[in-house]
PDB file of N, CA and C in Angstrom:
ATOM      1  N   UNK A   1      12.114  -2.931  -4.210  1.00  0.00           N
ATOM      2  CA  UNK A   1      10.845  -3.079  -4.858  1.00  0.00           C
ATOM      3  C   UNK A   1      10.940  -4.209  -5.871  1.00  0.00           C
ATOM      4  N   UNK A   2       9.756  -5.077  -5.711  1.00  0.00           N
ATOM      5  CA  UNK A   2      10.041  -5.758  -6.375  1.00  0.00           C
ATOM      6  C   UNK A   2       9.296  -5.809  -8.038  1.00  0.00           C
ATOM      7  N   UNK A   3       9.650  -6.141  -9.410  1.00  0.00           N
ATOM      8  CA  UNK A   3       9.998  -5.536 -10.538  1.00  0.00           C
ATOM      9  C   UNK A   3       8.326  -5.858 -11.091  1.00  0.00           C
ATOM     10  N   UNK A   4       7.699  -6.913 -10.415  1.00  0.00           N
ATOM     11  CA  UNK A   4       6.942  -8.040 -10.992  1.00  0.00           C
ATOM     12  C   UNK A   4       5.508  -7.153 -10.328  1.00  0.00           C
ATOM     13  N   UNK A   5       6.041  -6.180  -9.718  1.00  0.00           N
ATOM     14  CA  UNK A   5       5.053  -5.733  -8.898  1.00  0.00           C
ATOM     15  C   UNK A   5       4.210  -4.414  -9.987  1.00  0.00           C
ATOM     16  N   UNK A   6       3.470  -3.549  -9.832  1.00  0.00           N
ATOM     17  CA  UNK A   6       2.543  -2.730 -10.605  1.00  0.00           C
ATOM     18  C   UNK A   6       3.548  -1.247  -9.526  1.00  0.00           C
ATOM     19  N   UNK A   7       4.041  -0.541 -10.362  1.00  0.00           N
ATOM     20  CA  UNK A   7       4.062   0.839  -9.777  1.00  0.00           C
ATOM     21  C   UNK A   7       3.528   1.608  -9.708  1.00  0.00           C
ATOM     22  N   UNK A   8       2.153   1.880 -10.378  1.00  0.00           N
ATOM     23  CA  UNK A   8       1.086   3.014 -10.759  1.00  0.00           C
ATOM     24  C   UNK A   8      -0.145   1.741 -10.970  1.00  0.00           C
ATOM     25  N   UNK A   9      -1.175   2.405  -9.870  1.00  0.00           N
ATOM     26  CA  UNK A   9      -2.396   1.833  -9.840  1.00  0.00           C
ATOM     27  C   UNK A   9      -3.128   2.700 -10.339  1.00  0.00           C
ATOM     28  N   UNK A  10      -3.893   2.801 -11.468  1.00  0.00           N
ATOM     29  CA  UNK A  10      -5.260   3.484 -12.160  1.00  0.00           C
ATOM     30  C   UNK A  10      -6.357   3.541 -11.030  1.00  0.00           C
ATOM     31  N   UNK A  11      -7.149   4.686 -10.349  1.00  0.00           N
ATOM     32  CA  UNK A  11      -8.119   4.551 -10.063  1.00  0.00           C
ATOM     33  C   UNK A  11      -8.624   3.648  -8.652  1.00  0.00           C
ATOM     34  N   UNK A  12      -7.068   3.250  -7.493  1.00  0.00           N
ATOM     35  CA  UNK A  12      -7.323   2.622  -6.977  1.00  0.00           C
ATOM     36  C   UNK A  12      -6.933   3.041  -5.355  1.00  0.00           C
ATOM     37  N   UNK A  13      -7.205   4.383  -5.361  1.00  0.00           N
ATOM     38  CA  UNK A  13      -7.079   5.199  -4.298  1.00  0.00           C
ATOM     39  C   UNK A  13      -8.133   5.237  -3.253  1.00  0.00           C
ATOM     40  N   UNK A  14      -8.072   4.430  -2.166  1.00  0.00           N
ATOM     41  CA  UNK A  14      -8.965   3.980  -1.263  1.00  0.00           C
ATOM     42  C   UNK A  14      -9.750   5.600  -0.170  1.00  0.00           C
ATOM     43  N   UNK A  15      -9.468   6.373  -0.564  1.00  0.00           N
ATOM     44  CA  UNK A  15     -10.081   7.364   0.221  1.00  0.00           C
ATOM     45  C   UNK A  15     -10.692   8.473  -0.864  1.00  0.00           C
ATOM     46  N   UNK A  16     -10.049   9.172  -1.889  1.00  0.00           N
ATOM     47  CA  UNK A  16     -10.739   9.526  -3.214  1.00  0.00           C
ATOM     48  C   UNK A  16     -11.599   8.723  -4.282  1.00  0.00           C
ATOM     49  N   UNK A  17     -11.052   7.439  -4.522  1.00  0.00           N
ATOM     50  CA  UNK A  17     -11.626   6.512  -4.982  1.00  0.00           C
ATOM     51  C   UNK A  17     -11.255   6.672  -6.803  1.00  0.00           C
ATOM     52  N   UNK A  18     -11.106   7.899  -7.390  1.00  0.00           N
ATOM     53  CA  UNK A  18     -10.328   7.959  -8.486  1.00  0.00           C
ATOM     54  C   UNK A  18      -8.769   8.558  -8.643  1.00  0.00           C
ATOM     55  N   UNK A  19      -8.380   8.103  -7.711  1.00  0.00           N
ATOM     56  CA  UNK A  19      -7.264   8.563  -7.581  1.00  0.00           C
ATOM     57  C   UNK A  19      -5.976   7.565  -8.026  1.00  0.00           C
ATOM     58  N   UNK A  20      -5.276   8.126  -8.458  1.00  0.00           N
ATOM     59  CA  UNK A  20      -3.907   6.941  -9.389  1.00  0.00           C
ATOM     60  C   UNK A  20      -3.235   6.884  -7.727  1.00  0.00           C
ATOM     61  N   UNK A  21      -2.663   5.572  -7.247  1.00  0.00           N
ATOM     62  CA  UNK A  21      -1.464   5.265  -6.521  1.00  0.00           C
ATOM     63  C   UNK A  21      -0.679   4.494  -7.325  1.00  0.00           C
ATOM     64  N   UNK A  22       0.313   5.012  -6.354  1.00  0.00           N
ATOM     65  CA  UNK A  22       1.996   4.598  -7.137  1.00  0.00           C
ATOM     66  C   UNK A  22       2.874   4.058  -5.887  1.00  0.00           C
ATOM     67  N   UNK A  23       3.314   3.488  -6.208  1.00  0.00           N
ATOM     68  CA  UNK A  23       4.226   2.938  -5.170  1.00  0.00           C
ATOM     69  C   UNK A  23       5.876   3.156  -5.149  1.00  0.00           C
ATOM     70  N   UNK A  24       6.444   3.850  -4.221  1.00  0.00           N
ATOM     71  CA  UNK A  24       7.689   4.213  -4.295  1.00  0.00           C
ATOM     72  C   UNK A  24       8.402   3.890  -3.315  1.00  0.00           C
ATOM     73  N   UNK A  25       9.928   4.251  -3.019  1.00  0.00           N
ATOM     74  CA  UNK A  25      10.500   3.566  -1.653  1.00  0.00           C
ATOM     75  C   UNK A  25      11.374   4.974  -1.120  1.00  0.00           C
ATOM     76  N   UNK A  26      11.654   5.232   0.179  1.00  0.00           N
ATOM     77  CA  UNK A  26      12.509   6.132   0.660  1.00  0.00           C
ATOM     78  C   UNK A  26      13.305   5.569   1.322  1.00  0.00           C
ATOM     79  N   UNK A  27      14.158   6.402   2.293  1.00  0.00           N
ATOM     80  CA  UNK A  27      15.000   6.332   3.018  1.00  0.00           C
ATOM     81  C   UNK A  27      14.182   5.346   3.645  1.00  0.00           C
ATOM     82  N   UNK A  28      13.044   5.205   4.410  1.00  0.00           N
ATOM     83  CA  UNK A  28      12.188   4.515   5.645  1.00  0.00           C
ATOM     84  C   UNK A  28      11.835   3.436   4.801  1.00  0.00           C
ATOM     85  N   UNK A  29      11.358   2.874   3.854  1.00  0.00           N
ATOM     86  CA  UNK A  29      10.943   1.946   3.450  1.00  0.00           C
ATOM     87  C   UNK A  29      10.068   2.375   2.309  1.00  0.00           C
ATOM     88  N   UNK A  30       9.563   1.246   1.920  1.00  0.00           N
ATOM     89  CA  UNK A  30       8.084   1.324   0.367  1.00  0.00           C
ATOM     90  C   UNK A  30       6.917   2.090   1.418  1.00  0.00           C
ATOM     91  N   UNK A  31       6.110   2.846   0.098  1.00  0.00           N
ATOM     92  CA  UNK A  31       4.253   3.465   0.256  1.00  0.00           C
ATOM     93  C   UNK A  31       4.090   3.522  -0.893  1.00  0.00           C
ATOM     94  N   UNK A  32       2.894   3.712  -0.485  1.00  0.00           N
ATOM     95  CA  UNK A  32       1.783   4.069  -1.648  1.00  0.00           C
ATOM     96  C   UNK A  32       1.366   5.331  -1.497  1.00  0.00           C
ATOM     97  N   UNK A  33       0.900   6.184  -2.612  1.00  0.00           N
ATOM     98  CA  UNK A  33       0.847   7.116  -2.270  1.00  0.00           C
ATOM     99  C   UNK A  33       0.170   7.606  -3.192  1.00  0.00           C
ATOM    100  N   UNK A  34      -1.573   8.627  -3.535  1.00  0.00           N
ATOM    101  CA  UNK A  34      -2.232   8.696  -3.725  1.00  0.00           C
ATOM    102  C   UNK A  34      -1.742  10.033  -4.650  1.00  0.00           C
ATOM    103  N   UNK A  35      -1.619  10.488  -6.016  1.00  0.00           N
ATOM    104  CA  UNK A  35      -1.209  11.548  -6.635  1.00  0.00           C
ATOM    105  C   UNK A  35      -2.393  12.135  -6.991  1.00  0.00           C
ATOM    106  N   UNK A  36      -3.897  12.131  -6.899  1.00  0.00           N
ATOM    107  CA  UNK A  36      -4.673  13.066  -6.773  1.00  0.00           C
ATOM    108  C   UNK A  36      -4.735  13.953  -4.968  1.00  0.00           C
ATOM    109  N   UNK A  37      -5.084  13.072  -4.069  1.00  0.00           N
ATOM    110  CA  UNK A  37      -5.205  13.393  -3.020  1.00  0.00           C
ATOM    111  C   UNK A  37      -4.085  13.576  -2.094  1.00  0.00           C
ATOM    112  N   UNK A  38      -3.623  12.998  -2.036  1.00  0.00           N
ATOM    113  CA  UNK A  38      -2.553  12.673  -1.298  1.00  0.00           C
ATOM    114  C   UNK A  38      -2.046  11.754   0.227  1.00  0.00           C
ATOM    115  N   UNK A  39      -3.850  10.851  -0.127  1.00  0.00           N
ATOM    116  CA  UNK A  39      -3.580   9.673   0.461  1.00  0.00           C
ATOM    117  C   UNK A  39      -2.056   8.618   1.060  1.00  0.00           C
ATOM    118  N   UNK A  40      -1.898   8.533   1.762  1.00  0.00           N
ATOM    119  CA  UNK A  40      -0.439   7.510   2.081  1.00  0.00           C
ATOM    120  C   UNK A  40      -0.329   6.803   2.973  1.00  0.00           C
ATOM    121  N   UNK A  41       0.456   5.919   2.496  1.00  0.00           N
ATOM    122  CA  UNK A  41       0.293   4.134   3.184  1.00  0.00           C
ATOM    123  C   UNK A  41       1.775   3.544   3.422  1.00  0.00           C
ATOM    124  N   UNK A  42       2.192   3.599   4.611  1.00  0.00           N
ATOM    125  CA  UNK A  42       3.565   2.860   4.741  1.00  0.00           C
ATOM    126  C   UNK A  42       3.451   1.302   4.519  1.00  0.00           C
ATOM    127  N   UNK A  43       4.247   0.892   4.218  1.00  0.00           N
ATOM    128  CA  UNK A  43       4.390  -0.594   3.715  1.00  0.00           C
ATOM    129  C   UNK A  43       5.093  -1.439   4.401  1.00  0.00           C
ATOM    130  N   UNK A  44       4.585  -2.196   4.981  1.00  0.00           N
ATOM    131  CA  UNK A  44       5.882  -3.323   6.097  1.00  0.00           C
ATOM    132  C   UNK A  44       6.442  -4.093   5.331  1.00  0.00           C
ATOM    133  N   UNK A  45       7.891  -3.888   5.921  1.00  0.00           N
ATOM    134  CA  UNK A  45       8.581  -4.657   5.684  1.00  0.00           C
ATOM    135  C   UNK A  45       8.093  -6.047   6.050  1.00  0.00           C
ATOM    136  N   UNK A  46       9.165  -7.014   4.734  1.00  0.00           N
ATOM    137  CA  UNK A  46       8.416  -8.434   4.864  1.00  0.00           C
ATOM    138  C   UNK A  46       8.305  -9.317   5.930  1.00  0.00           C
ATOM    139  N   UNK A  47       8.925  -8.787   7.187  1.00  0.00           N
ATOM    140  CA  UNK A  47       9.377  -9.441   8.574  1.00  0.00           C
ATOM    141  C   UNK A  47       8.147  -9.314   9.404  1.00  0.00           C
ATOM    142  N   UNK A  48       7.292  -8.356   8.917  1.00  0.00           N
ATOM    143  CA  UNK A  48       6.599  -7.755   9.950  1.00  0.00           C
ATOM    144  C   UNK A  48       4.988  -7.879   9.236  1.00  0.00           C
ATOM    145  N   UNK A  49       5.079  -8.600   8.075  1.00  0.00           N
ATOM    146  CA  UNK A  49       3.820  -8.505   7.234  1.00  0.00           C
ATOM    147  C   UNK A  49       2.244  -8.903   8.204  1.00  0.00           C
ATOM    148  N   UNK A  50       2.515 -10.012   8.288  1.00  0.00           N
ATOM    149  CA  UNK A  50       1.508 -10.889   9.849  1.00  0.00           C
ATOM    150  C   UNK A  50       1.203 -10.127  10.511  1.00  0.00           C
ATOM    151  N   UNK A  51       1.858  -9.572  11.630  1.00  0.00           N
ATOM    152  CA  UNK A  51       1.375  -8.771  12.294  1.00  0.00           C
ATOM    153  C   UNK A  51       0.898  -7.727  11.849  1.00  0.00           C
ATOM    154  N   UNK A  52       1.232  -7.066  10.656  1.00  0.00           N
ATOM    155  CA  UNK A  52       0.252  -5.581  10.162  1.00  0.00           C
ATOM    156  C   UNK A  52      -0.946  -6.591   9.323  1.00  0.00           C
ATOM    157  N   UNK A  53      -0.989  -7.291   8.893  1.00  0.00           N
ATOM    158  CA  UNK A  53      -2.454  -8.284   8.306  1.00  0.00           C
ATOM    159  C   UNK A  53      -3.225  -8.321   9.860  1.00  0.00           C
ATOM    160  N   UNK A  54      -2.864  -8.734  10.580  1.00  0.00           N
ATOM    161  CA  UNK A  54      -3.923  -8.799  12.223  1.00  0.00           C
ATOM    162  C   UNK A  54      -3.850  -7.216  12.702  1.00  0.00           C
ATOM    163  N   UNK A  55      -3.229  -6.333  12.355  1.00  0.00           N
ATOM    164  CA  UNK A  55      -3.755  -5.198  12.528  1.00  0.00           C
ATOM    165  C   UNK A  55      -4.776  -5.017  12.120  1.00  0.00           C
ATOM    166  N   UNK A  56      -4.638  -4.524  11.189  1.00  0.00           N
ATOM    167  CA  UNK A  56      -5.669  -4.305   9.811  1.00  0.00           C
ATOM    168  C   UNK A  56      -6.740  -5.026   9.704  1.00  0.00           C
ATOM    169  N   UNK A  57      -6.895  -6.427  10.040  1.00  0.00           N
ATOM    170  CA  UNK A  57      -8.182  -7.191  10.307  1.00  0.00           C
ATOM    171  C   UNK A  57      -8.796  -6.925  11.492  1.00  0.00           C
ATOM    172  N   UNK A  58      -8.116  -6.293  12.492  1.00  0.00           N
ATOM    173  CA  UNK A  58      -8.509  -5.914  13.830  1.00  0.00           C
ATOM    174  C   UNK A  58      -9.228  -4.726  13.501  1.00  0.00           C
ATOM    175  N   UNK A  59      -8.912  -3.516  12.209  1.00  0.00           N
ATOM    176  CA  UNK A  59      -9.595  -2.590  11.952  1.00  0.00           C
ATOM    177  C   UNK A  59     -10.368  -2.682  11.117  1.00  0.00           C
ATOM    178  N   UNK A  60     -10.972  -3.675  10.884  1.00  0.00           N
ATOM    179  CA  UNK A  60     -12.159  -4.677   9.345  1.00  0.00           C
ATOM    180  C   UNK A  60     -11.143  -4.288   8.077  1.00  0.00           C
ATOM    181  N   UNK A  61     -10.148  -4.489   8.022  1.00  0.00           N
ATOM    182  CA  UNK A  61      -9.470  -4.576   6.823  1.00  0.00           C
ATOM    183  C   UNK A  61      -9.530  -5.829   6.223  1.00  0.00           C
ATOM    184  N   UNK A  62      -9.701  -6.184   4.915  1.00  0.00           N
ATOM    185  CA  UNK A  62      -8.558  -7.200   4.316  1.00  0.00           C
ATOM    186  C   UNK A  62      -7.794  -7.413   3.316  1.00  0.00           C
ATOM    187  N   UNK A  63      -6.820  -7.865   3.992  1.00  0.00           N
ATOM    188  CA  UNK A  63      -5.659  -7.712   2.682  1.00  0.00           C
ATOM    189  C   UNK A  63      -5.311  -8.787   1.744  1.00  0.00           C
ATOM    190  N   UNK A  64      -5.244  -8.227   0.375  1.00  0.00           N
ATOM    191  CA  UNK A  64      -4.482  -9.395  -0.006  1.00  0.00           C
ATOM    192  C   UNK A  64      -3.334  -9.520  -0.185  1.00  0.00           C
ATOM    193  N   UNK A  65      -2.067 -10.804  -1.024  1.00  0.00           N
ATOM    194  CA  UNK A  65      -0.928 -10.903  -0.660  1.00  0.00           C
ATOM    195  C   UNK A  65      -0.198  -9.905  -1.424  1.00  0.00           C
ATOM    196  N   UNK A  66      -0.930  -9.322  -1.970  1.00  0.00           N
ATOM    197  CA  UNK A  66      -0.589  -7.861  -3.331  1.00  0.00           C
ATOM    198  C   UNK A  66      -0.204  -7.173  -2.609  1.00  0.00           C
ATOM    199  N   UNK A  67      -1.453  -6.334  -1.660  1.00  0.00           N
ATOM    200  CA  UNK A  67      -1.515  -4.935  -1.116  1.00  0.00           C
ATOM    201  C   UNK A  67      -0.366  -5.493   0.295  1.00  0.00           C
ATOM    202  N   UNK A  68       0.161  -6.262   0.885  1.00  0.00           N
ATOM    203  CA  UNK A  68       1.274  -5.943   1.577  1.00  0.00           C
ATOM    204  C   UNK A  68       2.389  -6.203   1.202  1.00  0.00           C
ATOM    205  N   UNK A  69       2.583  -7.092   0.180  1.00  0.00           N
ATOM    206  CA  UNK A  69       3.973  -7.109   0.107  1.00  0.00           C
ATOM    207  C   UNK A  69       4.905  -6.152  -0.666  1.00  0.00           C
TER     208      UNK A  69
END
């Protein structure tokens, strides 16, 4: 994880909408992860970022260079 990054987002829980995410890492890699609801978001690794951005635009997403890396 990188240090420069925000670990706790205020209020920026995309399915509750007031919900705090935080970002943590496991055995599998970084998420986000929604501590009202319990919303969760695996995080690609940086090899694979591109192709989950054309996912995600394939599903009307868009990302910015924040929310994947």
């Amino acid at each position: 994880m990188n240090s420069n990054q925000p670990r706790l987002m205020f209020k920026a829980c995309p399915r509750c909408l007031d919900g705090d995410v935080y970002r943590d890492r496991d055995a599998y890699g970084e998420y986000l992860d929604c501590i009202q609801c319990g919303w969760m978001l695996d995080l690609p690794r940086n090899d694979r970022v591109e192709e989950w951005r054309r996912t995600a635009a394939a599903d009307g997403l868009e990302l910015t260079a924040d929310s994947a890396s």
